[in-house]
Protein backbone atom coordinates (compact mmCIF):
# COMPACT_ATOMS: atom_id res chain seq x y z
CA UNK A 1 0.00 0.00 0.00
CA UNK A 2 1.64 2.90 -1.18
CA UNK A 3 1.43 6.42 0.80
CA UNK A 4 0.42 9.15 -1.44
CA UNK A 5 1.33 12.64 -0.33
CA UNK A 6 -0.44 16.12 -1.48
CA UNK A 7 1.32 19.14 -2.63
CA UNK A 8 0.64 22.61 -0.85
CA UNK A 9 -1.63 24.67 -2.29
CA UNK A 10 0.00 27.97 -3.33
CA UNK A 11 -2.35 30.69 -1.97
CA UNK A 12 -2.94 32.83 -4.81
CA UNK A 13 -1.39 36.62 -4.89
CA UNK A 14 -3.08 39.35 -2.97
CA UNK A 15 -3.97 41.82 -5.88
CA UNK A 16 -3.87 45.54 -4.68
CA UNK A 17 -6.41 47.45 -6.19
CA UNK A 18 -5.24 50.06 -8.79
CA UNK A 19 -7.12 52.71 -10.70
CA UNK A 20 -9.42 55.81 -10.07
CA UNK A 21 -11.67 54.10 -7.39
CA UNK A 22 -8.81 52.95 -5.71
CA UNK A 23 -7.28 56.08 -5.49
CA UNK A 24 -10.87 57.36 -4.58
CA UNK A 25 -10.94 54.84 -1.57
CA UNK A 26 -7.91 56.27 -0.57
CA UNK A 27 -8.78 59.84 -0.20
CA UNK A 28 -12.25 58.82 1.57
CA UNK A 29 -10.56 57.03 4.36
CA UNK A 30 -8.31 60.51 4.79
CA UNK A 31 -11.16 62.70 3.92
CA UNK A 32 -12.19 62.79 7.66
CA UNK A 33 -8.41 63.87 9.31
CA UNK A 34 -8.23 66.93 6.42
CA UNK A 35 -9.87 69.12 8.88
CA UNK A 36 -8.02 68.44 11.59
CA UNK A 37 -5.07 68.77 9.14
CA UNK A 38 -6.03 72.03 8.37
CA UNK A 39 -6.96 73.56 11.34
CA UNK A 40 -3.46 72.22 12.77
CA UNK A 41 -1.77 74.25 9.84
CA UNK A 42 -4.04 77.47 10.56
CA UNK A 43 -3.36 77.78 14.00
CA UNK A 44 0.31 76.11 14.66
CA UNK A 45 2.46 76.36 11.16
CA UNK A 46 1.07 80.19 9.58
CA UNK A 47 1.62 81.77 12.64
CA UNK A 48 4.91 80.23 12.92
CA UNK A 49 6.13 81.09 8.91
CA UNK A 50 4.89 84.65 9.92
CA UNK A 51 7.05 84.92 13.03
CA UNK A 52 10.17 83.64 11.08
CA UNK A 53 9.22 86.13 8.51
CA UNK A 54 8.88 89.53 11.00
CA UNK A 55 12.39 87.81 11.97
CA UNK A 56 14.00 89.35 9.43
CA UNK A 57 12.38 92.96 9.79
CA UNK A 58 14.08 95.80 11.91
CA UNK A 59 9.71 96.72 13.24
CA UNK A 60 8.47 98.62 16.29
CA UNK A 61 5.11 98.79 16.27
CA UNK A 62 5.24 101.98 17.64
CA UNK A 63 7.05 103.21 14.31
CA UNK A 64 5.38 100.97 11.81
CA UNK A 65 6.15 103.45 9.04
CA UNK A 66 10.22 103.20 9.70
CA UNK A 67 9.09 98.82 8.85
CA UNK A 68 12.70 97.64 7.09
CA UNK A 69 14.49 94.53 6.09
CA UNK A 70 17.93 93.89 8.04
CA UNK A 71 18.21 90.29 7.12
CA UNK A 72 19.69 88.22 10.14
CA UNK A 73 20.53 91.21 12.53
CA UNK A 74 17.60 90.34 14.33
CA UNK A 75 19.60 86.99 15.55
CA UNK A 76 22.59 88.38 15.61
CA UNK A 77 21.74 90.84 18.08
CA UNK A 78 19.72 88.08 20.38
CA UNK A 79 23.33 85.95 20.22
CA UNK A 80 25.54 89.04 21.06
CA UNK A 81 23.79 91.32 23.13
CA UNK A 82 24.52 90.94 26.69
CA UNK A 83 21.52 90.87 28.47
CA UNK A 84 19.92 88.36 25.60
CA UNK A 85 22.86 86.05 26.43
CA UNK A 86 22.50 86.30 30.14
CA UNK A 87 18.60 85.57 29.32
CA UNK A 88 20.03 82.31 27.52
CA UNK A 89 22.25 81.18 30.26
CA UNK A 90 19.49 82.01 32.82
CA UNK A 91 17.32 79.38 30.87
CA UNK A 92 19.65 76.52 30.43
CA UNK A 93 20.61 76.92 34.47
CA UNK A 94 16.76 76.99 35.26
CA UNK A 95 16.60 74.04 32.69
CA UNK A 96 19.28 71.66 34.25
CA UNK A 97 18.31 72.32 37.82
CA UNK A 98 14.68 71.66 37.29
CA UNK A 99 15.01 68.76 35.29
CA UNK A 100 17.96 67.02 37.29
CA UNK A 101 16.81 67.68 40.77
CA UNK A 102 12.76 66.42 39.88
CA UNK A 103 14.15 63.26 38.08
CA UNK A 104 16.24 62.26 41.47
CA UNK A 105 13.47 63.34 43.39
CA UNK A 106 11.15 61.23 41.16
CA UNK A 107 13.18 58.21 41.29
CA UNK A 108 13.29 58.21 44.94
CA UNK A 109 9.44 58.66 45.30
CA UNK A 110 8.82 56.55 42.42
CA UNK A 111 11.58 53.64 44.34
CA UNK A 112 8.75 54.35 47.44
CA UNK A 113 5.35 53.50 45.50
CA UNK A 114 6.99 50.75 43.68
CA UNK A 115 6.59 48.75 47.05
CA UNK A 116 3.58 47.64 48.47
CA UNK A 117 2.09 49.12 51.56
CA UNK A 118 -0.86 49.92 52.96
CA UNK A 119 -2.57 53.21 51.62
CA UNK A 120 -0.43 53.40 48.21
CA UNK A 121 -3.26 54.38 45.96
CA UNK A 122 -3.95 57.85 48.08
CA UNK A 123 -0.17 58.41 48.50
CA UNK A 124 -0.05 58.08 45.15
CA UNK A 125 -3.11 60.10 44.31
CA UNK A 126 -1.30 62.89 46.59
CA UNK A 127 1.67 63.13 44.80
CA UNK A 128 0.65 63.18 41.35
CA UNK A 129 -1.46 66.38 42.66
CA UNK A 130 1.03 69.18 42.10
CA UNK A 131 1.88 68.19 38.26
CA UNK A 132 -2.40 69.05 37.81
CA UNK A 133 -2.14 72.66 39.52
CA UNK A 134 -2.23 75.19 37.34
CA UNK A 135 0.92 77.10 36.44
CA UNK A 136 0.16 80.35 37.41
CA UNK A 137 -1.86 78.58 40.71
CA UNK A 138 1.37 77.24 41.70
CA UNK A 139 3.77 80.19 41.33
CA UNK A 140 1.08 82.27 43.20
CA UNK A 141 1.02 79.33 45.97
CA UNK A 142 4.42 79.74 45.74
CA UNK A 143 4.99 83.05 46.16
CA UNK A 144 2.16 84.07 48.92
CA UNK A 145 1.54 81.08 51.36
CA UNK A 146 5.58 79.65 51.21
CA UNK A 147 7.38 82.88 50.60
CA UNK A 148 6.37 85.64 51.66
CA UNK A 149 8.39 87.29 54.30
CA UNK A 150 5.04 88.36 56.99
CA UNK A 151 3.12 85.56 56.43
CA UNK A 152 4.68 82.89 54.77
CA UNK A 153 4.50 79.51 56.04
CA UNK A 154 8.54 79.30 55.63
CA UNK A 155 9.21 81.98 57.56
CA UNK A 156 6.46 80.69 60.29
CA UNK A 157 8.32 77.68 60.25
CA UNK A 158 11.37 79.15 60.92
CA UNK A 159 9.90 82.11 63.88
CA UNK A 160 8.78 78.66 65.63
CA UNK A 161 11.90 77.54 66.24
CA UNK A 162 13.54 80.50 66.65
CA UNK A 163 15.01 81.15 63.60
CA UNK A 164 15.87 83.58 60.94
CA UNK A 165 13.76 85.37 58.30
CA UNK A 166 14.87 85.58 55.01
CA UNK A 167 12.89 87.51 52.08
CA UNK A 168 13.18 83.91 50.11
CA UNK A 169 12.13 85.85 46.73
CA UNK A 170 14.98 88.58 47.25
CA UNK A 171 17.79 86.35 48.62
CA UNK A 172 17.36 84.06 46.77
CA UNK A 173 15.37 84.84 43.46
CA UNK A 174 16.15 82.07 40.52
CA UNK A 175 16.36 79.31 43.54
CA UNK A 176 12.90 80.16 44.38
CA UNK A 177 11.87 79.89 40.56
CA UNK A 178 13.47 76.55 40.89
CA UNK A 179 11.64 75.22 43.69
CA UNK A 180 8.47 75.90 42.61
CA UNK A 181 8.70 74.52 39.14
CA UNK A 182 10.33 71.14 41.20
CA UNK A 183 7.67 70.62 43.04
CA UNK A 184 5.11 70.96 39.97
CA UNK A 185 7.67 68.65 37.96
CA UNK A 186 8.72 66.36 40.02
CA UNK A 187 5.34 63.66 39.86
CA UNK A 188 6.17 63.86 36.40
CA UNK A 189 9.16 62.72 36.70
CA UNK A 190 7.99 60.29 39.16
CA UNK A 191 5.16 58.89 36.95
CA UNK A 192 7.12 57.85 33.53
CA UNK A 193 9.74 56.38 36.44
CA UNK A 194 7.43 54.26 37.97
CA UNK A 195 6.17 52.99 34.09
CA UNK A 196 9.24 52.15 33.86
CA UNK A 197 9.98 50.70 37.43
CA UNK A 198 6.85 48.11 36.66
CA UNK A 199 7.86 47.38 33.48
CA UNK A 200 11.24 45.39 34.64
CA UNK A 201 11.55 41.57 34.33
CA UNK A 202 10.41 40.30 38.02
CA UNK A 203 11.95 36.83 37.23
CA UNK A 204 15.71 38.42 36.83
CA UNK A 205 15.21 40.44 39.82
CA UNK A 206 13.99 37.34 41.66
CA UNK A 207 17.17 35.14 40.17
CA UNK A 208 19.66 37.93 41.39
CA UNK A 209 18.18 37.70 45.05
CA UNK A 210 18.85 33.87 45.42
CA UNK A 211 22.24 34.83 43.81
CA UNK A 212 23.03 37.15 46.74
CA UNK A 213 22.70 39.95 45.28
CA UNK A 214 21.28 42.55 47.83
CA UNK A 215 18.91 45.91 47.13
CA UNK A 216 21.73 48.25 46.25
CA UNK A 217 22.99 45.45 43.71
CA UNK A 218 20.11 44.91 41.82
CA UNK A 219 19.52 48.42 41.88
CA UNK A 220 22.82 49.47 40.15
CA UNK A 221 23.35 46.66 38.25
CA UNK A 222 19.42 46.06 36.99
CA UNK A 223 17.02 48.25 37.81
CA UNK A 224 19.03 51.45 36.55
CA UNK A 225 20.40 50.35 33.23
CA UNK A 226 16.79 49.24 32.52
CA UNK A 227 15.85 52.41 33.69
CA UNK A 228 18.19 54.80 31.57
CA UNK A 229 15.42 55.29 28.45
CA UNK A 230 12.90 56.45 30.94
CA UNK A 231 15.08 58.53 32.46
CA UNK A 232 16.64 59.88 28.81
CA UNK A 233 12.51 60.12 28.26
CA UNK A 234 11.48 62.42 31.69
CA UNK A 235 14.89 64.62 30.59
CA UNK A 236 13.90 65.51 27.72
CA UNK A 237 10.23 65.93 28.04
CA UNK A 238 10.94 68.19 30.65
CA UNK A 239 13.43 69.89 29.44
CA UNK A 240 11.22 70.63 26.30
CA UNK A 241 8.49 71.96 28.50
CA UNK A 242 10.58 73.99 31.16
CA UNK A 243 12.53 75.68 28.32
CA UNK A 244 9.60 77.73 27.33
CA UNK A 245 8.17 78.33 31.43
CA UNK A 246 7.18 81.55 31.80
CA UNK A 247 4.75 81.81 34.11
CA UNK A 248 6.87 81.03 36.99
CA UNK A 249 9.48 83.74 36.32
CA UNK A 250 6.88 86.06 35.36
CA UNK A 251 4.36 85.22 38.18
CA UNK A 252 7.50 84.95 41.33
CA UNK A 253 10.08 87.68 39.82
CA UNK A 254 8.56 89.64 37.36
CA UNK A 255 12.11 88.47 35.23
CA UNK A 256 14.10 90.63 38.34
CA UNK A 257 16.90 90.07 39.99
CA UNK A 258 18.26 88.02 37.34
CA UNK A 259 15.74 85.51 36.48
CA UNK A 260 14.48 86.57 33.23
CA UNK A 261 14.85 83.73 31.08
CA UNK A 262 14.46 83.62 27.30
CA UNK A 263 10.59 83.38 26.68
CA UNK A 264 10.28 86.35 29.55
CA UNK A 265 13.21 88.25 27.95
CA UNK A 266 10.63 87.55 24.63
CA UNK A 267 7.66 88.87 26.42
CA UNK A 268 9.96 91.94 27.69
CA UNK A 269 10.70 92.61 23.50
CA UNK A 270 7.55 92.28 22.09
CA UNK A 271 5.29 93.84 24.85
CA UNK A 272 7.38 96.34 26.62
CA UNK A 273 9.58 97.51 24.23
CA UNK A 274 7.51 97.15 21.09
CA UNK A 275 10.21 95.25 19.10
CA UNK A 276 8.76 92.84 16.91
CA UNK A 277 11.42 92.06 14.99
CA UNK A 278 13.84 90.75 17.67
CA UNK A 279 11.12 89.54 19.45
CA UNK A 280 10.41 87.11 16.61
CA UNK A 281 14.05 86.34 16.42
CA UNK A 282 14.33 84.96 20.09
CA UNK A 283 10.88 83.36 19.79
CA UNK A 284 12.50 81.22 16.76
CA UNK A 285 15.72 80.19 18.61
CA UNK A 286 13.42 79.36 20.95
CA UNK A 287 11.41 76.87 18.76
CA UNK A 288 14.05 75.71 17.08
CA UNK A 289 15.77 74.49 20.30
CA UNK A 290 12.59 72.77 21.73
CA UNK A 291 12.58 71.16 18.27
CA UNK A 292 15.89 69.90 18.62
CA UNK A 293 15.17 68.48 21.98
CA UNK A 294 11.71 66.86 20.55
CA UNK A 295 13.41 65.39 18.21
CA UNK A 296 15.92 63.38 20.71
CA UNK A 297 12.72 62.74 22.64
CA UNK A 298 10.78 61.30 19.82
CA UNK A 299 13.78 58.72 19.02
CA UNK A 300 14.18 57.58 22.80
CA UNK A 301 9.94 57.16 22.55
CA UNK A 302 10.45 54.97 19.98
CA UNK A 303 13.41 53.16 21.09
CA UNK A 304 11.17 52.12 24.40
CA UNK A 305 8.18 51.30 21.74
CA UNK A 306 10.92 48.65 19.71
CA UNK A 307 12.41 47.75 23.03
CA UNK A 308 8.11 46.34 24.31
CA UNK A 309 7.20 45.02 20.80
CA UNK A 310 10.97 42.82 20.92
CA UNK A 311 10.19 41.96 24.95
CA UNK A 312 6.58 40.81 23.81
């Protein structure tokens, strides 16, 4: 008795559809993201193509008639004038601090609700509560109940036990900007690190404890390497946000005493002194460098997307 075997069936080629009605398909699916499309263009993209176009004009608006092209002296002038350059190192100091001090603060609180205990879910609820404040709620929260010199909780604090008190905003005026845009950042922080803390592979961790290895171990040697694309991630997503703050500088400081970062030293330009032109020149360096920081951002977003879809 002889076996007979039976070929495989080739399945037969997919055919993609070609022609007007396919092309007519096509556009009907997209038909309904157009408006969005559009309205995204209106209101994000000709405003911007405007500014980078005023950019290049020497224009006060309170001598619209005197209106002239200069070409890039607008930029040169934000790069070489001395208070515009002080406004630029005033940002990336605000920048770093903020951003490095709320990611170790993050990882620390985020370390503390990665373990069970009783109550997590409130504690949790609680901390996440100063990232949904409004801006210019904080800064005032900020400035009245914590720093004010009569009746500021700090300085109650401190007449308790005897000790001095400080005027926090003038002794101290860009590390009182600081701490209030911490304490607003810092769940952030705290949020994408515990996404990430939850994410790690419970099996290695439980491997490395019947190896020995103790909490500091598997900490160093595990949990922050798998860490180190959510922490590229909270960097730069803060960093993109904090590098256009203003209304913590503008709400705390007024842009005094040395605080006046790059989109207050914008606001200064355009409102105060009328300058559109330069105005427009800072507001595109501005853009330009949160666009070079998105762009880092998007890559490590994606890197953690490849990194799931492998691990899946």
């Amino acid at each position: 008795m002889t076996a007979t075997t039976t070929a495989p069936v080739a399945a037969p080629p997919v055919r993609t559809p070609h022609g007007p009605n396919a092309r007519l398909r096509a556009w009907a699916t997209r038909a309904p993201l157009l408006p969005a499309l559009v309205f995204m263009i209106v209101v994000t993209q000709l405003p911007f193509v405007a500014t980078v176009v005023i950019s290049f004009f020497d224009w006060n608006a309170l001598y619209p008639g005197a209106r002239r092209f200069t070409g890039l002296d607008n930029y040169h002038q934000v790069l070489t004038d001395a208070d515009l350059r002080h406004s630029v190192w005033t940002t990336v100091l605000l920048t770093a601090t903020v951003v490095l001090a709320s990611l170790v603060l993050g990882l620390g609180l985020a370390l503390l609700l990665d373990r069970r205990f009783r109550g997590r879910g409130v504690v949790r609820t609680l901390l996440i509560a100063p990232f949904l404040v409004v801006p210019v709620a904080a800064a005032l929260l900020w400035k009245h109940v914590l720093y004010n010199p009569e009746y500021g909780l700090l300085n109650g604090l401190l007449h308790y036990v005897g000790g001095p008190q400080p005027d926090w905003i003038s002794d101290t005026p860009l590390l009182a900007v600081e701490a209030s845009l911490v304490w607003q950042w810092t769940p952030f922080m705290m949020l994408i690190l515990l996404a990430g803390l939850q994410s790690r592979d419970q099996q290695q961790i439980e491997a490395a404890r019947v190896d020995g290895a103790g909490d500091w171990q598997i900490f160093r040697h595990l949990t922050l390497p798998h860490l180190r694309r959510y922490l590229e991630l909270g960097a730069l997503l803060g960093s993109i946000y904090i590098v256009q703050n203003f209304d913590a500088v503008f709400t705390i400081t007024s842009g005094g005493l040395g605080t006046a970062n790059l989109p207050y030293t914008v606001y200064q330009s355009f409102y105060q002194a009328h300058e559109n032109g330069l105005a427009s020149a800072a507001g595109v360096l501005v853009v330009i460098g949160s666009i070079v920081i998105a762009t880092f951002a998007l890559r490590v977003v994606s890197s953690l997307f490849r990194e799931e879809v492998s691990r899946a």
